[in-house]
C-alpha atoms as a PDB file:
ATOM      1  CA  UNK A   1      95.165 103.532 126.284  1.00  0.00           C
ATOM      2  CA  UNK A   2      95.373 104.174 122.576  1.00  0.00           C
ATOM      3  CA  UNK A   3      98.662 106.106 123.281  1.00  0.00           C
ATOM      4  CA  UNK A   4      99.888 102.620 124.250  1.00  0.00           C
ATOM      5  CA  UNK A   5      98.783 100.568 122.020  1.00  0.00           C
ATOM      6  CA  UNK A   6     100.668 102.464 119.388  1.00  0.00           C
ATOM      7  CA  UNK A   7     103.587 102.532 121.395  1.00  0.00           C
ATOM      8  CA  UNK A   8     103.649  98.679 121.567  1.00  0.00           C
ATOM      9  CA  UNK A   9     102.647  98.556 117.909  1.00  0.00           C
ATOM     10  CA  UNK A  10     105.748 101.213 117.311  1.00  0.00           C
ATOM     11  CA  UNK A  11     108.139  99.529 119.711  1.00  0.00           C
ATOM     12  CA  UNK A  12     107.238  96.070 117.433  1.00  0.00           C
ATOM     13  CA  UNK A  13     108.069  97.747 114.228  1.00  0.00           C
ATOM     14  CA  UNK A  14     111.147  98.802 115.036  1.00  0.00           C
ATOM     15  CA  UNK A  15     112.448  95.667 116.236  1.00  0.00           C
ATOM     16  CA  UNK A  16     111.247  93.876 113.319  1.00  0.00           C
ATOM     17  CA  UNK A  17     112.094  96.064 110.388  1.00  0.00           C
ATOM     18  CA  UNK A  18     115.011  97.592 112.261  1.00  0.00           C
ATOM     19  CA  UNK A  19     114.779 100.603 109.908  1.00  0.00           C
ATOM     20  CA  UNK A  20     113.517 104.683 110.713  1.00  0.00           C
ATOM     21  CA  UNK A  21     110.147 105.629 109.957  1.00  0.00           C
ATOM     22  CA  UNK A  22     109.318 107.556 106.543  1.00  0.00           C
ATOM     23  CA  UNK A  23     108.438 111.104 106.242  1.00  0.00           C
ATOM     24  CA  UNK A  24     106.316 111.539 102.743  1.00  0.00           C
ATOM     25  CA  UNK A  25     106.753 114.511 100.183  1.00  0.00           C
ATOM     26  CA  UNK A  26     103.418 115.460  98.261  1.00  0.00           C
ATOM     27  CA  UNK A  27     105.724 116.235  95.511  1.00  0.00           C
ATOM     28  CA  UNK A  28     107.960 112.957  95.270  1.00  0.00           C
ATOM     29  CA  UNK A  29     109.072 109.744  97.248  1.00  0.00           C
ATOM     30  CA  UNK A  30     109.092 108.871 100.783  1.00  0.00           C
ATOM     31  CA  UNK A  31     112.358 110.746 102.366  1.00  0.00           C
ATOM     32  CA  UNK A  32     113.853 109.025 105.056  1.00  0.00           C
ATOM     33  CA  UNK A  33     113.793 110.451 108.690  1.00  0.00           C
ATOM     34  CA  UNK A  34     114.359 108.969 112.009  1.00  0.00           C
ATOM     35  CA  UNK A  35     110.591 109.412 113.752  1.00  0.00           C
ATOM     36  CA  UNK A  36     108.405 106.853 115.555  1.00  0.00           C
ATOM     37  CA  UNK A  37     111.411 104.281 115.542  1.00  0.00           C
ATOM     38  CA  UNK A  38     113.996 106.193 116.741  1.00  0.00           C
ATOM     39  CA  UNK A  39     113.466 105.368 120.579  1.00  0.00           C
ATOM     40  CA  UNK A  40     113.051 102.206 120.473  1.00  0.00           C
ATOM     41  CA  UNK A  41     116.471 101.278 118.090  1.00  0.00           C
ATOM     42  CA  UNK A  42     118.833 103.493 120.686  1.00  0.00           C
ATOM     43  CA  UNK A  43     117.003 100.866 123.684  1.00  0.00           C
ATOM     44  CA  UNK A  44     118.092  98.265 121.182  1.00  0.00           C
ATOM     45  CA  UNK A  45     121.551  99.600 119.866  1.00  0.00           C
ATOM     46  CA  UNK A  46     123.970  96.673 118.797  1.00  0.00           C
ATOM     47  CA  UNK A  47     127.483  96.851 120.241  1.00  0.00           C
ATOM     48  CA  UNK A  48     128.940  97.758 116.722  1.00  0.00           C
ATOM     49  CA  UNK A  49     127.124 100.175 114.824  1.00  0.00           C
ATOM     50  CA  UNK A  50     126.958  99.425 110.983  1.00  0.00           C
ATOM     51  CA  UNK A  51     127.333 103.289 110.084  1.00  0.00           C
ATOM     52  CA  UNK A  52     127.902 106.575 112.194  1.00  0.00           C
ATOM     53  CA  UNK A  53     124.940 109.417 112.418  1.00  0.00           C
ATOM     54  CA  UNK A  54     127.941 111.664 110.482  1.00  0.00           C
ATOM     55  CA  UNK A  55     127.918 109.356 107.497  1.00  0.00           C
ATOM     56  CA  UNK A  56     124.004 109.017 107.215  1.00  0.00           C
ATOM     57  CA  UNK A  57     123.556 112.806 107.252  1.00  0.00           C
ATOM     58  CA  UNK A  58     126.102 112.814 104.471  1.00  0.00           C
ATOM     59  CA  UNK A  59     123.961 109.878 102.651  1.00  0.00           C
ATOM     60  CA  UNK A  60     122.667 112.282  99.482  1.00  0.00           C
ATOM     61  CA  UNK A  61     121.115 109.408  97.985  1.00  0.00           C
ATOM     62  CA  UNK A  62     117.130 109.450  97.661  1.00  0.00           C
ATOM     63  CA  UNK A  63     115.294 106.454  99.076  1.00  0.00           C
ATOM     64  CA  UNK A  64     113.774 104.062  96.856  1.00  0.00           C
ATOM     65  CA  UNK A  65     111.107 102.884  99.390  1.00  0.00           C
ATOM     66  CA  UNK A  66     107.700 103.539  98.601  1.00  0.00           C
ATOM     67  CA  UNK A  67     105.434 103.145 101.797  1.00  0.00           C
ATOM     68  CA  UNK A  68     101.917 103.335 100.094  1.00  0.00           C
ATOM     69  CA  UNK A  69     103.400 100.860  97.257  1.00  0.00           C
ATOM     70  CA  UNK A  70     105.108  98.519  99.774  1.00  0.00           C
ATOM     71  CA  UNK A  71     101.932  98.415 102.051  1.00  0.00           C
ATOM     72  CA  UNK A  72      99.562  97.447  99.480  1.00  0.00           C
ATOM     73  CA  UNK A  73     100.854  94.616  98.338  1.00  0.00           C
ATOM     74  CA  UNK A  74     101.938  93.536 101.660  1.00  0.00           C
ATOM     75  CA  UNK A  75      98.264  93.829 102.708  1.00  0.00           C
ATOM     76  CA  UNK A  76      96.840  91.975  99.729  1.00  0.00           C
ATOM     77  CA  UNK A  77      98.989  89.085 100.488  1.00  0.00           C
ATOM     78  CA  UNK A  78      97.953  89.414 103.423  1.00  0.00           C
ATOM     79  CA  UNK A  79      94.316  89.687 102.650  1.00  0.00           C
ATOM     80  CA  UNK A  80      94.542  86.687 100.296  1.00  0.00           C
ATOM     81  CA  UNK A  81      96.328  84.332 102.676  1.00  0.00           C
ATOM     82  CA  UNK A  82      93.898  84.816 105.825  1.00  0.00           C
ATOM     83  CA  UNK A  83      91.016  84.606 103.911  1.00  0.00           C
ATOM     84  CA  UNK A  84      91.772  81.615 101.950  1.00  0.00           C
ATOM     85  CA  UNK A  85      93.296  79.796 105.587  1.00  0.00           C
ATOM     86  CA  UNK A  86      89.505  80.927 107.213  1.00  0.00           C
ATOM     87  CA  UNK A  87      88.094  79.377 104.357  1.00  0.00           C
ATOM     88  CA  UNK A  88      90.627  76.249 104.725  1.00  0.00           C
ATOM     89  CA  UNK A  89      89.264  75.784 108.548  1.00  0.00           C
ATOM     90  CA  UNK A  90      86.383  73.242 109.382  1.00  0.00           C
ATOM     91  CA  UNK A  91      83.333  75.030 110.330  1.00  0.00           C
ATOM     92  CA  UNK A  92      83.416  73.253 113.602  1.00  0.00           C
ATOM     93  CA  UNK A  93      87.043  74.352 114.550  1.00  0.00           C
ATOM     94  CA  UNK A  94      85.889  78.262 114.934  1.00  0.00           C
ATOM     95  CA  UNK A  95      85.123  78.225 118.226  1.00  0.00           C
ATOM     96  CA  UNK A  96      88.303  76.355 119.336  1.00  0.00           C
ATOM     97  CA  UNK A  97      90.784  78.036 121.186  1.00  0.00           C
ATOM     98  CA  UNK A  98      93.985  76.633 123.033  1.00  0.00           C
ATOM     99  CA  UNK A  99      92.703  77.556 126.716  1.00  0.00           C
ATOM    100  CA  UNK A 100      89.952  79.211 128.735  1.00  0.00           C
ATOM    101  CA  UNK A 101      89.944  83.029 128.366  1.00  0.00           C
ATOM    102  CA  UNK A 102      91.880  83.036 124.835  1.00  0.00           C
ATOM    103  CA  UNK A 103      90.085  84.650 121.304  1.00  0.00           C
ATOM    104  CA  UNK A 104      89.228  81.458 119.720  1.00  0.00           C
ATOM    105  CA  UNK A 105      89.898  80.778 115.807  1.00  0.00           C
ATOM    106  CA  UNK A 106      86.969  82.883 115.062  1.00  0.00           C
ATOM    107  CA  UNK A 107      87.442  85.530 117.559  1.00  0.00           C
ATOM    108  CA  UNK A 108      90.981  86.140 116.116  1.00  0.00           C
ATOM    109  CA  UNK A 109      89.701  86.760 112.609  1.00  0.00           C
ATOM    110  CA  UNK A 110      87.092  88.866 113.780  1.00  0.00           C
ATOM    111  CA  UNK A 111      89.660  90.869 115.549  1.00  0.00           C
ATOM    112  CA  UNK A 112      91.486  91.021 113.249  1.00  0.00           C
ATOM    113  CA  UNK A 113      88.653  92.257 110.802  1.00  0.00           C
ATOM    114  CA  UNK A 114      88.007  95.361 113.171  1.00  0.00           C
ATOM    115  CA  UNK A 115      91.516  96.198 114.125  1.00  0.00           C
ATOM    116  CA  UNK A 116      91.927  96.788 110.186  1.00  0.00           C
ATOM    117  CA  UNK A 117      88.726  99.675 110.457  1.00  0.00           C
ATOM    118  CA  UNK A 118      90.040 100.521 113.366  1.00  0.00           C
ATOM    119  CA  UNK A 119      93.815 101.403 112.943  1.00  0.00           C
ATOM    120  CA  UNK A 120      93.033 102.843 109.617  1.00  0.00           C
ATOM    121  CA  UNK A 121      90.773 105.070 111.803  1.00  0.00           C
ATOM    122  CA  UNK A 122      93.974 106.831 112.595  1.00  0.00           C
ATOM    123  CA  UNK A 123      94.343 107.843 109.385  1.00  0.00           C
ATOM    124  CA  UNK A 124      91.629 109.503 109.203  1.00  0.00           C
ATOM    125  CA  UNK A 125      89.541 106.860 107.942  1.00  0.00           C
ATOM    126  CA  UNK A 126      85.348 106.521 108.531  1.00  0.00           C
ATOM    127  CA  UNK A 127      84.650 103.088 109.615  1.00  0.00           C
ATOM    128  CA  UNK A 128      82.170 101.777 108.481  1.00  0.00           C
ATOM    129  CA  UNK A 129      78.868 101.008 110.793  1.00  0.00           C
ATOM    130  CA  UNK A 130      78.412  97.984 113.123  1.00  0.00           C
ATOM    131  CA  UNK A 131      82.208  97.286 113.993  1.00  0.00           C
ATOM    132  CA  UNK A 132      82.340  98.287 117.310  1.00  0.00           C
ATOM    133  CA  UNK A 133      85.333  97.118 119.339  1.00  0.00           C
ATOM    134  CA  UNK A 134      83.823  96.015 122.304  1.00  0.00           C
ATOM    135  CA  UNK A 135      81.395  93.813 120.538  1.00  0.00           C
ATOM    136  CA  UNK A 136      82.670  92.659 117.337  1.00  0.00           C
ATOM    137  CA  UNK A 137      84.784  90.253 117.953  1.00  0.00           C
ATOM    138  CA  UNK A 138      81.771  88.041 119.582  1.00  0.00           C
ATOM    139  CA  UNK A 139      79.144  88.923 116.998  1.00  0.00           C
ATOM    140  CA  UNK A 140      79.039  85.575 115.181  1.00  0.00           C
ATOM    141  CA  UNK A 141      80.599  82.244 115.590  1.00  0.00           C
ATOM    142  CA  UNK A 142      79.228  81.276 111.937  1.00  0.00           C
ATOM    143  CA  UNK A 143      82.285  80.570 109.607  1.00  0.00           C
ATOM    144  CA  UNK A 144      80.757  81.762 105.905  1.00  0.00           C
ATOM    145  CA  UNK A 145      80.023  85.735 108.207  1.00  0.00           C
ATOM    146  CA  UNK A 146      83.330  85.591 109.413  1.00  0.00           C
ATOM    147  CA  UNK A 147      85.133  84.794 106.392  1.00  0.00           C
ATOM    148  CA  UNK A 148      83.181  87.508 104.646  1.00  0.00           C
ATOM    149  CA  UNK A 149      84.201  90.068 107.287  1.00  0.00           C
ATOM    150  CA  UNK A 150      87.847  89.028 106.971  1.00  0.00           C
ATOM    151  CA  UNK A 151      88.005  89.622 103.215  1.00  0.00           C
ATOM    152  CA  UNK A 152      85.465  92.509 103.928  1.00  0.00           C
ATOM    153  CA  UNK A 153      87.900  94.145 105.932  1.00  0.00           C
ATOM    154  CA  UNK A 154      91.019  93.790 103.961  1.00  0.00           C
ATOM    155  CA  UNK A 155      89.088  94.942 100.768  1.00  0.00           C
ATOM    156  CA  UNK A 156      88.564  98.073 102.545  1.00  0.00           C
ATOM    157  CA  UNK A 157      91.996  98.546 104.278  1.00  0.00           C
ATOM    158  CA  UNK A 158      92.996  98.189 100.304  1.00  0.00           C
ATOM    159  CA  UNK A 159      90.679 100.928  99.255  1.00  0.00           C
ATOM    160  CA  UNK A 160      91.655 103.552 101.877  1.00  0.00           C
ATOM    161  CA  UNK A 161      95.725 102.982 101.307  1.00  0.00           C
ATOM    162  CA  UNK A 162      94.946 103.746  97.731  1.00  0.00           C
ATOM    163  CA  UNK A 163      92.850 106.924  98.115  1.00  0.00           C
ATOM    164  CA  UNK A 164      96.007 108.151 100.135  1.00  0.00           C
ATOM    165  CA  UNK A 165      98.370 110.666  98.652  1.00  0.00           C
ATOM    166  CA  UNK A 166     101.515 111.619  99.557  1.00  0.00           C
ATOM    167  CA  UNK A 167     100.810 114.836 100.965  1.00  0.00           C
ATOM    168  CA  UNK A 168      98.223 112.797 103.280  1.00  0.00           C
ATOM    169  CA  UNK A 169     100.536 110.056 104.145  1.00  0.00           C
ATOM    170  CA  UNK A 170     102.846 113.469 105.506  1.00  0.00           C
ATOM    171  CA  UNK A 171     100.211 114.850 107.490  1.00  0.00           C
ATOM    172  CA  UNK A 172     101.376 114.776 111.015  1.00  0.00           C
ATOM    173  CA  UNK A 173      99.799 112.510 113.533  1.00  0.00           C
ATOM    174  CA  UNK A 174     101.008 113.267 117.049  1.00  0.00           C
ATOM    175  CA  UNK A 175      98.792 110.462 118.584  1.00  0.00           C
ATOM    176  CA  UNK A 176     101.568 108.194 117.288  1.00  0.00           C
ATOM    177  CA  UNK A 177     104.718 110.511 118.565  1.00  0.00           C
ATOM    178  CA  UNK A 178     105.687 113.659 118.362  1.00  0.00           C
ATOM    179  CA  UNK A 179     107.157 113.582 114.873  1.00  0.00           C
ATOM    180  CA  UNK A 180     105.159 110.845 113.410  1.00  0.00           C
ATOM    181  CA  UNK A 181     102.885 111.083 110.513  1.00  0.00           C
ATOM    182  CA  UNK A 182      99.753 109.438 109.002  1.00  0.00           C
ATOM    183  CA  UNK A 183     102.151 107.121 106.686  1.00  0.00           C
ATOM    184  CA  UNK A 184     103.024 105.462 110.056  1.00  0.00           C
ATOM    185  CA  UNK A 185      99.756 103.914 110.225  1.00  0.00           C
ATOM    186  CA  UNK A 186     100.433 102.041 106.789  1.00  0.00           C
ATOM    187  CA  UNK A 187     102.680  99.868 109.008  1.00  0.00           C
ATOM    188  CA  UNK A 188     100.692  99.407 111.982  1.00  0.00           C
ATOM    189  CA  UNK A 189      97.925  98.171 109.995  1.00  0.00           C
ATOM    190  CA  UNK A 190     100.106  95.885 108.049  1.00  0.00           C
ATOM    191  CA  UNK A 191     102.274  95.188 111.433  1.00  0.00           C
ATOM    192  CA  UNK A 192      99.370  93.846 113.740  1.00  0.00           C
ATOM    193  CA  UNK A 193      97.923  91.477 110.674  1.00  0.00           C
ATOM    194  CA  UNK A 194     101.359  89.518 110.470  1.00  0.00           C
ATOM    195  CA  UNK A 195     101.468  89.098 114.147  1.00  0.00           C
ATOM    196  CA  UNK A 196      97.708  87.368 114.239  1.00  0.00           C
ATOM    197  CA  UNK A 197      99.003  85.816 110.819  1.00  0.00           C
ATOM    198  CA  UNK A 198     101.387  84.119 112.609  1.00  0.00           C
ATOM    199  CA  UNK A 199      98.905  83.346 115.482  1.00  0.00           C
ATOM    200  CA  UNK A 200      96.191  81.983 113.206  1.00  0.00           C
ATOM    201  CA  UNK A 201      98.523  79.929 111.522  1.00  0.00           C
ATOM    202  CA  UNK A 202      99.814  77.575 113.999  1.00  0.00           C
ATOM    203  CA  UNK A 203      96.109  77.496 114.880  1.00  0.00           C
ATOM    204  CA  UNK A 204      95.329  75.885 112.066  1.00  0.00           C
ATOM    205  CA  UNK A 205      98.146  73.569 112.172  1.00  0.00           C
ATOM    206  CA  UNK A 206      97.459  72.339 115.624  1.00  0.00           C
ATOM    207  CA  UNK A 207      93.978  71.539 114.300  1.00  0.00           C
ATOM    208  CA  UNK A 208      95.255  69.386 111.396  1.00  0.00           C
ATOM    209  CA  UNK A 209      95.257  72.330 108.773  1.00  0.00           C
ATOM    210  CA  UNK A 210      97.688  73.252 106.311  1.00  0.00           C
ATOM    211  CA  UNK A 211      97.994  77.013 105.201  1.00  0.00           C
ATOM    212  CA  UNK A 212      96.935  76.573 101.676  1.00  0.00           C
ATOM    213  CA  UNK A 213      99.891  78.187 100.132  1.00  0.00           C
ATOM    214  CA  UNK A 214     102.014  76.165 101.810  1.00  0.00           C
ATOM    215  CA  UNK A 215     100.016  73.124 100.305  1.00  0.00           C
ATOM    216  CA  UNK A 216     100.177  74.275  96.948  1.00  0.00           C
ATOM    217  CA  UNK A 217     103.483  74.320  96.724  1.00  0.00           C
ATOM    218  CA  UNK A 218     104.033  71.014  98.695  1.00  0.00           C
ATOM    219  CA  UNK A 219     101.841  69.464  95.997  1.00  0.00           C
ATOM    220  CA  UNK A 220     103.539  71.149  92.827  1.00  0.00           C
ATOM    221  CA  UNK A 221     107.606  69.798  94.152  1.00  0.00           C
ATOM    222  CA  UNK A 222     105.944  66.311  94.457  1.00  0.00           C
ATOM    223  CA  UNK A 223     104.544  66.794  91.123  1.00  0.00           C
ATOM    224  CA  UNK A 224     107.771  67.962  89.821  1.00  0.00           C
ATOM    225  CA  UNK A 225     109.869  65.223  92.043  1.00  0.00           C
ATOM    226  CA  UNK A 226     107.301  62.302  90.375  1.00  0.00           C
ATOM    227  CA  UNK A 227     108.215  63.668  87.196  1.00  0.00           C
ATOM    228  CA  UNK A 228     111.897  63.604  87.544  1.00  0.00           C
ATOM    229  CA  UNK A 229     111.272  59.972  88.603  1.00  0.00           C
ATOM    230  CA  UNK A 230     109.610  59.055  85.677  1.00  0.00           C
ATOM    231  CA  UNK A 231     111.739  60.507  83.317  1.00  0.00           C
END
């Protein structure tokens, strides 16, 4: 079961970010190699490729990507954007969902709370006590515990990307495919919080709710169109 869950999660990242997995040095930058992604991009070859195998094995250059670096920012963004949309939802809207048998608002940040403990798990990351799967996302319908899960969560997703080196993010994780490595798990985690991103969203949309980013900078071009008009 877990083997395919990663698999989906892998099949996902390669589609979106249509790029090979990273293999770490402890002693420099990410190096390039083709790992976790590699099966699912020849499923998904385009009719013209962009450059031969010959000329990437000639490719000297080093890689400027930087997996840990990349990740954490992506996941305080990401952090910062689903707790402040939790904390933009009425109290009373948690326990809507769009039909029978679907996580509800409040179900999907709670799942997405223990997915972050849990995927990091992979890692080799402890989680922390009383976030079982099976009964988590349940545990509460009140929106102030859920909220402080959410940022709870990401806090601690934050924490355990940081204590990573590079010779950790290289440590081989065959749970994931036979040539993947812990670093892989960096875009799982960061992966699967998009998607419910995305999810939680149009949620709040549906409900009458404006992602609060989006309304800040609504409000700051009419401020800047009134002023123009003034002037």
């Amino acid at each position: 079961m877990k083997r395919a869950f990663f698999s989906l999660f892998g099949l996902s990242l390669a589609l979106v970010l249509g790029a090979p997995t990273i293999a770490r040095s402890a002693n420099g930058p990410a190096q390039a190699s083709p790992k976790v992604a590699a099966a699912p991009l020849a499923m998904v070859q385009p009719a013209t490729q962009p450059i031969s195998q010959e000329a990437a094995a000639q490719d000297k250059n080093a890689p400027n990507y930087d997996i840990k670096g990349e990740a954490l920012v992506d996941e305080a963004d990401l952090g910062k954007k689903f707790v402040s949309l939790a904390e933009a939802i009425p109290a009373d809207k948690f326990t809507w969902r769009p039909a029978e048998g679907v996580r509800s608002i409040g179900e999907v940040y709670l799942h997405v709370a223990q997915s972050n403990y849990g995927i990091m798990k992979y890692a080799g990351s402890a989680i922390p006590e009383g976030k079982d799967s099976k009964t988590f996302e349940k545990s509460t319908t009140d929106k102030a515990k859920i909220v402080a899960e959410l940022k709870a969560s990401f806090d601690w997703v934050h924490q355990q990307m940081t204590n990573m080196s590079n010779a950790d993010l290289a440590q081989p994780l065959k749970e994931l495919g036979p040539e993947a490595n812990k670093g892989d798990v960096l875009y799982l985690v960061t992966t699967h919080a998009h998607e419910h991103l995305g999810q939680s969203i149009a949620y709040a949309r549906v409900n009458g709710v404006t992602p609060p980013w989006t309304k800040a900078q609504m409000d700051k071009a009419k401020q800047k169109k009134d002023g123009a008009t003034e002037e």
